[in-house]
Protein backbone atom coordinates (compact mmCIF):
# COMPACT_ATOMS: atom_id res chain seq x y z
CA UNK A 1 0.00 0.00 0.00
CA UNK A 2 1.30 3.20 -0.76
CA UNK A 3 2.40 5.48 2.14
CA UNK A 4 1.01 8.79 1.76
CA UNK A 5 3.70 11.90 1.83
CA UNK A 6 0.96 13.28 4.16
CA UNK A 7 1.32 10.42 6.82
CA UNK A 8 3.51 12.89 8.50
CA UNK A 9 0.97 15.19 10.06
CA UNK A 10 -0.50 12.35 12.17
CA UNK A 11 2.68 12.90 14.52
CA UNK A 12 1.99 17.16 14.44
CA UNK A 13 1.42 18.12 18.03
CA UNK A 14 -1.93 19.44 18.50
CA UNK A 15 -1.46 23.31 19.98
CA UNK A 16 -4.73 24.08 21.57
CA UNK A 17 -6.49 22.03 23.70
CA UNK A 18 -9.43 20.39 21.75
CA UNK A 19 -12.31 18.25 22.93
CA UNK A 20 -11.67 14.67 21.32
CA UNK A 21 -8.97 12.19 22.82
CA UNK A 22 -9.46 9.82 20.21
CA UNK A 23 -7.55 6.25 20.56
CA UNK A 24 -7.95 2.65 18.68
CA UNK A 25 -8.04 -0.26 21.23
CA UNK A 26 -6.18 -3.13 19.98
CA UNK A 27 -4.38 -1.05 18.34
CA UNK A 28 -0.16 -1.08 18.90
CA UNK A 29 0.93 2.97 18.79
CA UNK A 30 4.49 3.47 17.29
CA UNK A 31 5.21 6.01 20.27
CA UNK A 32 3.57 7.29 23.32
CA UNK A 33 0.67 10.17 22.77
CA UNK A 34 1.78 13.34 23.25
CA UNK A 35 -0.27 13.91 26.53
CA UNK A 36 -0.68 10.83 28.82
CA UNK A 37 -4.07 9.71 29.38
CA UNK A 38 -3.86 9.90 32.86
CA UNK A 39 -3.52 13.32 33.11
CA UNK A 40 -7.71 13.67 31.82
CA UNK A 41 -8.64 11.17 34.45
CA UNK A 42 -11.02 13.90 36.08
CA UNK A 43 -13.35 13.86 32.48
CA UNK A 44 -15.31 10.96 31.42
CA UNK A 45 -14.42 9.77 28.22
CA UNK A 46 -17.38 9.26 25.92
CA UNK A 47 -16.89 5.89 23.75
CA UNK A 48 -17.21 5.31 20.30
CA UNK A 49 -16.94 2.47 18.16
CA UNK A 50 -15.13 1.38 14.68
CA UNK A 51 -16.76 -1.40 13.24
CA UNK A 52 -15.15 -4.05 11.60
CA UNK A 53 -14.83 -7.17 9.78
CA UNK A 54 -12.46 -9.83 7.72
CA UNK A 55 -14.86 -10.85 5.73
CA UNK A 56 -14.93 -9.31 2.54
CA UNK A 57 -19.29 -9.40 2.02
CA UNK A 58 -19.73 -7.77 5.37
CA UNK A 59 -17.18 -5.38 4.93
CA UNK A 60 -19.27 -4.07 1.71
CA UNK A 61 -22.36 -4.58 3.86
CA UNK A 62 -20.70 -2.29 6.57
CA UNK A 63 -19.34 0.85 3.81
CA UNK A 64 -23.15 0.47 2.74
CA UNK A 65 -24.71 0.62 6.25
CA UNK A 66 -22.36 3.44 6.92
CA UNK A 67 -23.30 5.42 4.35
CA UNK A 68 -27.15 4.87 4.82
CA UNK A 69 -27.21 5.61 8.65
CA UNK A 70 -26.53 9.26 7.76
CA UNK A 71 -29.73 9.74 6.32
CA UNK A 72 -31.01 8.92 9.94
CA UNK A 73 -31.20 11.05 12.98
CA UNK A 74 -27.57 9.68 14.41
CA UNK A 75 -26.63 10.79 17.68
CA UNK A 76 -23.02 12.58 17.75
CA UNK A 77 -21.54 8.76 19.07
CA UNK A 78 -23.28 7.06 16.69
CA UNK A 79 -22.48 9.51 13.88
CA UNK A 80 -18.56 10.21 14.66
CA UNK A 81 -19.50 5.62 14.87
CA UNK A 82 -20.60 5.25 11.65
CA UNK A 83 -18.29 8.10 9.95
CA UNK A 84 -15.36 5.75 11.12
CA UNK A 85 -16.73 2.77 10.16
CA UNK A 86 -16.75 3.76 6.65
CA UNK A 87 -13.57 5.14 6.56
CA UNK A 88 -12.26 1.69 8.10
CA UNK A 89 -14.18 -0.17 5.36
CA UNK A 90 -11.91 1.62 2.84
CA UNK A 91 -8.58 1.77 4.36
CA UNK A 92 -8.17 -0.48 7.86
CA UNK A 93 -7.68 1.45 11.15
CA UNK A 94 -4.80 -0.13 11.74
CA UNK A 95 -2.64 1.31 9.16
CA UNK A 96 -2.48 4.82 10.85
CA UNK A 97 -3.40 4.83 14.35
CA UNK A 98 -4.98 8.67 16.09
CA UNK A 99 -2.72 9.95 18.19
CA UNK A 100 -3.32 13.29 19.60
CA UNK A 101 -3.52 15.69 23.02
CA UNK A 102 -7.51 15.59 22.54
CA UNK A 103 -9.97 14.72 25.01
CA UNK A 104 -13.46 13.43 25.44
CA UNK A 105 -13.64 10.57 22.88
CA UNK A 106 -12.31 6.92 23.27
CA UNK A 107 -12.48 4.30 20.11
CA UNK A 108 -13.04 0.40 20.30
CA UNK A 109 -12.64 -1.62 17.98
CA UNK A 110 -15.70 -4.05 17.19
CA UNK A 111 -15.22 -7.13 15.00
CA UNK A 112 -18.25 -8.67 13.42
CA UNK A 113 -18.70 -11.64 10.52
CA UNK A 114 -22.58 -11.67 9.92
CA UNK A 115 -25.65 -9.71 10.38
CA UNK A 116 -26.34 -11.42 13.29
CA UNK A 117 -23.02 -10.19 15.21
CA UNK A 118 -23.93 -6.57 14.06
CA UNK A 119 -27.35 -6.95 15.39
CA UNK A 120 -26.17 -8.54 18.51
CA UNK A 121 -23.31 -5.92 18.61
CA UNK A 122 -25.31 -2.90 18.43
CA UNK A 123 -27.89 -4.67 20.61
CA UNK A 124 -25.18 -4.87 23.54
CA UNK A 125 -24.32 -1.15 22.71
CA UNK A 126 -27.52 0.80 22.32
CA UNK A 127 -26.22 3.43 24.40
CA UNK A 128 -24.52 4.83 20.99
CA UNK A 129 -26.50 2.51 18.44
CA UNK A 130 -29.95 3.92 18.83
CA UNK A 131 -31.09 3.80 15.34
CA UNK A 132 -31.23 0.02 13.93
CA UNK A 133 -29.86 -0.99 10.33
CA UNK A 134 -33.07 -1.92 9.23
CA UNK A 135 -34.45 1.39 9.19
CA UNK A 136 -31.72 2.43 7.00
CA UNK A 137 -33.07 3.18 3.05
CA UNK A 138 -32.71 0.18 1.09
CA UNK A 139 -32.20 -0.10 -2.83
CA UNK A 140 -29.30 2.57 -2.47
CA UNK A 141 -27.28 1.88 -5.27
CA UNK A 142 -23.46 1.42 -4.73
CA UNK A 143 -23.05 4.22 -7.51
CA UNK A 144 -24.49 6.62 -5.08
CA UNK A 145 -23.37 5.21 -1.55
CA UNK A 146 -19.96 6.17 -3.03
CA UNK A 147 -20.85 9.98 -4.41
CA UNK A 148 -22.14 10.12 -0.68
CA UNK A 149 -18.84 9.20 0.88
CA UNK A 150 -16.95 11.78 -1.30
CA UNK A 151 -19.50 14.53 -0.16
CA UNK A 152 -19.10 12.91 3.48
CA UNK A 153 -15.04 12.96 2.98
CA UNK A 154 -15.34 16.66 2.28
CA UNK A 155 -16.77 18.02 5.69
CA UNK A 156 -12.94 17.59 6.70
CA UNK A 157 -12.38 20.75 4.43
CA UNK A 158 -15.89 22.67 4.78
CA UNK A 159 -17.37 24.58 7.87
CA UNK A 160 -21.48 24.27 7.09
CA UNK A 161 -24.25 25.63 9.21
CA UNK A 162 -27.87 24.57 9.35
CA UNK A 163 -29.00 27.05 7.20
CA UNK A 164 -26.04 26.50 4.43
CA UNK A 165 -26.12 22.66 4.82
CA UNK A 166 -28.39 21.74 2.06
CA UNK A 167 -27.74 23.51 -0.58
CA UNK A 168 -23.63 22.85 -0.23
CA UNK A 169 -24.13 18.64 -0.10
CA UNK A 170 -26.65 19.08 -3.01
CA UNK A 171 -24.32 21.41 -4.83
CA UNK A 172 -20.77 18.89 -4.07
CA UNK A 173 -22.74 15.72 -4.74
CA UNK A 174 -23.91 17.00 -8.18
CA UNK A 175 -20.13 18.05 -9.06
CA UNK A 176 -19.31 14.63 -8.35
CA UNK A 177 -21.97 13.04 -10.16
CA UNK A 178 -21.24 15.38 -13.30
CA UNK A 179 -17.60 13.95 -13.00
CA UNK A 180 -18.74 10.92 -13.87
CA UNK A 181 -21.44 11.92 -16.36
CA UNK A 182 -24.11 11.00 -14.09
CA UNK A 183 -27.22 12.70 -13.89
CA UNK A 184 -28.56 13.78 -10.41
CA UNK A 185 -32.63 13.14 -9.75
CA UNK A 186 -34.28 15.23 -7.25
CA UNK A 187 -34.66 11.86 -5.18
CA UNK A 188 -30.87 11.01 -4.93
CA UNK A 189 -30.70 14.05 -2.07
CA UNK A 190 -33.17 11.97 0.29
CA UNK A 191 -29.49 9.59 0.37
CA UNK A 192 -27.60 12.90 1.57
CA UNK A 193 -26.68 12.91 5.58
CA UNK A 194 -29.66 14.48 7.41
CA UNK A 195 -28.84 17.79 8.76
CA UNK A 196 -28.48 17.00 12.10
CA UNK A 197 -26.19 13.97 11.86
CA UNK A 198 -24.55 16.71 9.12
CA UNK A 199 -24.04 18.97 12.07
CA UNK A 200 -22.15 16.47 14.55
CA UNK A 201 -19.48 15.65 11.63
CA UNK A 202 -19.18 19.35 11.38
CA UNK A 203 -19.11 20.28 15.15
CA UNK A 204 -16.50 16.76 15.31
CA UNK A 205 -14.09 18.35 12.24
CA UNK A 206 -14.17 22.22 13.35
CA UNK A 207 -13.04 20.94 16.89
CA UNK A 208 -10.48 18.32 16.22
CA UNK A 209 -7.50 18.82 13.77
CA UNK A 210 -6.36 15.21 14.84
CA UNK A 211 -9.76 13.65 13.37
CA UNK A 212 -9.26 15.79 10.50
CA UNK A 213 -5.03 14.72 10.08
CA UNK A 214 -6.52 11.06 10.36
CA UNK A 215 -9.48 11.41 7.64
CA UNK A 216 -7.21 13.57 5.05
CA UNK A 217 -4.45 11.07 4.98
CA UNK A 218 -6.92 8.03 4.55
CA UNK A 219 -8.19 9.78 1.99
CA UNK A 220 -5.06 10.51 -0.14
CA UNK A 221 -3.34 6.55 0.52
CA UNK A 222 -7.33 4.87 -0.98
CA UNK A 223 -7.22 8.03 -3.57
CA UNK A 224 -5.00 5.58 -5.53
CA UNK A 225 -6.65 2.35 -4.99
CA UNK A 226 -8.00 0.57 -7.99
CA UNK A 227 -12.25 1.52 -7.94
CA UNK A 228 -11.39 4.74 -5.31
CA UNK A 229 -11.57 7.38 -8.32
CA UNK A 230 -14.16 9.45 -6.15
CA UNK A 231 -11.47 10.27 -3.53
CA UNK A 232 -8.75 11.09 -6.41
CA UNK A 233 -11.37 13.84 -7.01
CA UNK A 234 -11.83 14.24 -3.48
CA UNK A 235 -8.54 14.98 -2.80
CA UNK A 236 -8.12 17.18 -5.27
CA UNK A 237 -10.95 18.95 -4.10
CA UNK A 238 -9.59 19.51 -0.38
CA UNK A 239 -6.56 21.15 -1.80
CA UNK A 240 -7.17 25.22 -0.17
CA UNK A 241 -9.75 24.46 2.08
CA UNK A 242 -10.51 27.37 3.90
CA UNK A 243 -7.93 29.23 1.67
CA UNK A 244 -9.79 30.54 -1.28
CA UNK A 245 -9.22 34.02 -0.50
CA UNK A 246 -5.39 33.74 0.36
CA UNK A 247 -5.20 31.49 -2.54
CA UNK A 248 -6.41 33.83 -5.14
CA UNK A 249 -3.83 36.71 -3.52
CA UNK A 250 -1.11 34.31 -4.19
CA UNK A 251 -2.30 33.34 -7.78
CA UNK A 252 -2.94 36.92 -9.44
CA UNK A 253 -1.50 39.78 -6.75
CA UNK A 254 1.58 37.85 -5.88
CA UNK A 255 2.60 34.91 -8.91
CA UNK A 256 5.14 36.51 -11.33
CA UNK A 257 5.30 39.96 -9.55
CA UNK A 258 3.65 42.29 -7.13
CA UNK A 259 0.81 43.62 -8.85
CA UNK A 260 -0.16 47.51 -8.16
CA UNK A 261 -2.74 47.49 -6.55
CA UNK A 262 -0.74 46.38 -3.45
CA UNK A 263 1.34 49.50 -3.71
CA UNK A 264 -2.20 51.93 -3.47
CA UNK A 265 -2.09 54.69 -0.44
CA UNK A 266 -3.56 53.76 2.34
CA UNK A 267 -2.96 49.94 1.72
CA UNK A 268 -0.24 49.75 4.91
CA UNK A 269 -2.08 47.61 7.18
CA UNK A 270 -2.86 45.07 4.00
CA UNK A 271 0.65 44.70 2.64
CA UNK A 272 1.76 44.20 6.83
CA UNK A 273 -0.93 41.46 6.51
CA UNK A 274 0.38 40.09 3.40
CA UNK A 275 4.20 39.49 4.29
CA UNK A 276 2.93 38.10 7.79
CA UNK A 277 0.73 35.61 6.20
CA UNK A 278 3.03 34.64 3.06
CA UNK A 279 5.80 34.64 6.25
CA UNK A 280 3.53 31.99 8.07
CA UNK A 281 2.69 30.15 4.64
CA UNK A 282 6.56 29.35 4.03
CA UNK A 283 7.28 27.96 7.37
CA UNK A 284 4.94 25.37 6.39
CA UNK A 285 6.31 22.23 4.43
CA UNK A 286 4.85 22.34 0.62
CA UNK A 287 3.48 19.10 0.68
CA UNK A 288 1.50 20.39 3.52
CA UNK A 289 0.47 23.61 2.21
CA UNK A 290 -2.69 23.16 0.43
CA UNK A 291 -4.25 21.41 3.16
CA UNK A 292 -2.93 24.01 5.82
CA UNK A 293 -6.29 24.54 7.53
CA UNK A 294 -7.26 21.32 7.33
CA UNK A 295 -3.74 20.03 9.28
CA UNK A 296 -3.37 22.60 11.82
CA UNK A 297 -5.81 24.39 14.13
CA UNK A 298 -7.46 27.93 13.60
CA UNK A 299 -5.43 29.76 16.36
CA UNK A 300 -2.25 28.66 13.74
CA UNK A 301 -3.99 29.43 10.56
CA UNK A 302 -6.20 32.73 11.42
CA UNK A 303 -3.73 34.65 9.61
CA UNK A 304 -4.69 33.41 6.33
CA UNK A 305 -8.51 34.57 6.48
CA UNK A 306 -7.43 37.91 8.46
CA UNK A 307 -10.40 40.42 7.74
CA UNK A 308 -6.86 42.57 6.41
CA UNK A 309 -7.16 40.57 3.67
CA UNK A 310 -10.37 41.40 2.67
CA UNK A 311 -9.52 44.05 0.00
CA UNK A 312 -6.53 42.15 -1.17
CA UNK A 313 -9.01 39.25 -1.63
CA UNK A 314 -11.57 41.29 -3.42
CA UNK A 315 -8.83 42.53 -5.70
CA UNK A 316 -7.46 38.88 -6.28
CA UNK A 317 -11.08 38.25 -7.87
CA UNK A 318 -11.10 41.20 -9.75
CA UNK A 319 -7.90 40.07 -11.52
CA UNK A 320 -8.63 36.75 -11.95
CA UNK A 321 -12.74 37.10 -13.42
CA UNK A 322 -10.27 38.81 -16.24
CA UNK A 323 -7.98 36.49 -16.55
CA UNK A 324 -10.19 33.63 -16.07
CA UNK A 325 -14.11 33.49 -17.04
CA UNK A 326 -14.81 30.41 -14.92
CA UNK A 327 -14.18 32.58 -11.92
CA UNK A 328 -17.22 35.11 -12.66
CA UNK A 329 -19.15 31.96 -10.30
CA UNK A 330 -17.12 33.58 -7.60
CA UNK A 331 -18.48 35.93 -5.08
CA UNK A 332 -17.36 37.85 -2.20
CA UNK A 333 -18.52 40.88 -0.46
CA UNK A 334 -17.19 44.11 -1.55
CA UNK A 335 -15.08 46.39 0.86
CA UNK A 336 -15.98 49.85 1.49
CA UNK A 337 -14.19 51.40 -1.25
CA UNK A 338 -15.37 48.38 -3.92
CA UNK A 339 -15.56 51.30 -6.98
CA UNK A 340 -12.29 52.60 -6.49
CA UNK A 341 -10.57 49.58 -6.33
CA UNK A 342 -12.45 47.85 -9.22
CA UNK A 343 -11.73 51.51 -11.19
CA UNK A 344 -7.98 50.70 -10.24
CA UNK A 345 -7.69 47.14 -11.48
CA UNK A 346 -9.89 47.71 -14.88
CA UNK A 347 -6.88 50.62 -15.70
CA UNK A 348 -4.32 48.18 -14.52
CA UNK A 349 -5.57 44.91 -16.70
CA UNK A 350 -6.19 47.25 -19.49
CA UNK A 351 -2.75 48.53 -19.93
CA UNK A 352 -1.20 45.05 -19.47
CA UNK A 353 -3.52 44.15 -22.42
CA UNK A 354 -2.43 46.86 -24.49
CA UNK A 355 1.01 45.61 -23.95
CA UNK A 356 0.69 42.01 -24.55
CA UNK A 357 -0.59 43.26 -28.17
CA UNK A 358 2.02 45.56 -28.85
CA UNK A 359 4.88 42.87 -28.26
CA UNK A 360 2.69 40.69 -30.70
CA UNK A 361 2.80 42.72 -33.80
């Protein structure tokens, strides 16, 4: 299997305290955690489970259950549960254990072999099992139970609200579907997570940079599997998370040279914001770079949505809907002084145009 030039994040330390100490059972760690359990013996831990199996039928039974439960009302357990199980069905727990400083949440490892250990198993566990198999929808195809798990993959990368939820999964899971010249029906959203078991995956992801470490590196290794296209595009996807607005800086203020509308009176406080982020972006490693905010924790990467940035940002877009039609999709507020800077670009890109033509004839 390969080994993912990511795996390296797993052993980051985690720099603010976060509420998910998440650890496999039966699972051998290739060095101690960076905080000793013992010192969180005051909280109660709340438990979790990874289901699994060897046999090949019931692990495809398992990805599919997964998938399904989503569409239920899960509790967080049983969601954060179910979440894991899937990724486990793809790439085994095993092959890159959680470690972390993060409280609250313990794994277990369950091992079943037939419906009737799963029923038995979430029978014996209903504490965090409350909704049963059975009422999952049946007739899901596999076709879509895999679209879901890329759209489920991307919460790692994607901070959604209750009022943004919907139309973000419907929007991602039709992308995906057009990548593979599919058609989406208005009934393949009833297979989309429910918003509430939507909301403990993004509660679960916004709190804990080690869940997210864990999920993005499972991600890339199976994005090369044979029949794991979906995450190649995943993957892909995740790259800037977060980091659309420092992105676009980078990619038409800052690329072959400074453009001029970072030298504008009265832009101090932006270019001061500028060096200190593009600073802060260099210390990172490049592999790591494009999934900065996904790796590391907002106190660490604040600087790259500072609200300093805003008019840099807006400028960015400015530049780039001229440079690039497929970004006239992409919106932002306007700062205060929107006309002047849009006035100052136009005369800018206009000029450059004139000279690309004169040094063609």
């Amino acid at each position: 299997m390969r080994q993912s030039p990511l795996s390296g994040i797993l052993s980051l330390p985690v720099r603010t305290a976060e509420p998910f100490q998440l650890s496999a059972e039966q699972v051998s760690l290739p060095r101690e955690p960076i905080l000793s359990p013992q010192q969180f013996e005051p909280y109660t831990k709340k438990r979790a489970y990874i289901i699994c199996s060897a046999n090949s039928r019931m692990r495809n039974l398992l990805f599919h259950f997964a998938i399904s439960s989503f569409t239920q009302e899960l509790n967080e357990s049983e969601a954060i549960s179910w979440y894991m199980t899937m990724i486990n069905t793809v790439i085994p727990m095993e092959q890159y254990p959680i470690l972390g400083s993060e409280i609250c949440y313990s794994f277990s490892r369950l091992f079943v072999s037939s419906l009737d250990d799963l029923m038995k198993m979430m029978a014996n566990h209903m504490d965090v099992f409350q909704q049963h198999f059975h009422r999952f929808p049946a007739g899901q195809s596999h076709c879509i139970s895999t679209i879901v798990m890329g759209v489920l993959c991307m919460f790692i990368g994607k901070e959604v609200t209750r009022e943004t939820y919907v139309s973000w999964s419907s929007r991602v899971m039709e992308r995906f579907m057009n990548c593979f010249r599919l058609t989406m029906k208005a009934i393949d959203v009833a297979y989309l997570p429910s918003i509430t078991s939507a909301m403990h995956l993004n509660n679960l992801f916004r709190s804990s940079c080690t869940m997210r470490r864990y999920v993005l590196v499972a991600v890339d290794v199976a994005s090369t599997l044979p029949g794991r296209n979906i995450l190649s595009i995943a993957i892909t996807w995740l790259k800037m998370s977060r980091l659309s607005h420092f992105h676009l800086i980078l990619k038409y203020l800052c690329a072959d040279e400074v453009h001029p509308v970072l030298g504008l009176p009265g832009w101090g406080i932006e270019r001061i914001a500028l060096q200190n982020s593009i600073s802060k972006w260099l210390t990172i490693p490049k592999t790591y770079r494009p999934y900065t905010r996904i790796i590391y924790s907002d106190e660490e990467t604040g600087i790259f949505c500072s609200q300093a940035l805003n008019r840099p940002a807006y400028a960015a877009v400015l530049v780039g809907r001229m440079r690039n039609p497929k970004l006239t999709m992409f919106s932002m507020a306007p700062p205060r002084d929107a006309l002047a800077v849009e006035k100052f670009v136009l005369s800018v890109e206009k000029n450059e145009l004139v000279k690309e033509k004169r040094k063609e004839t």
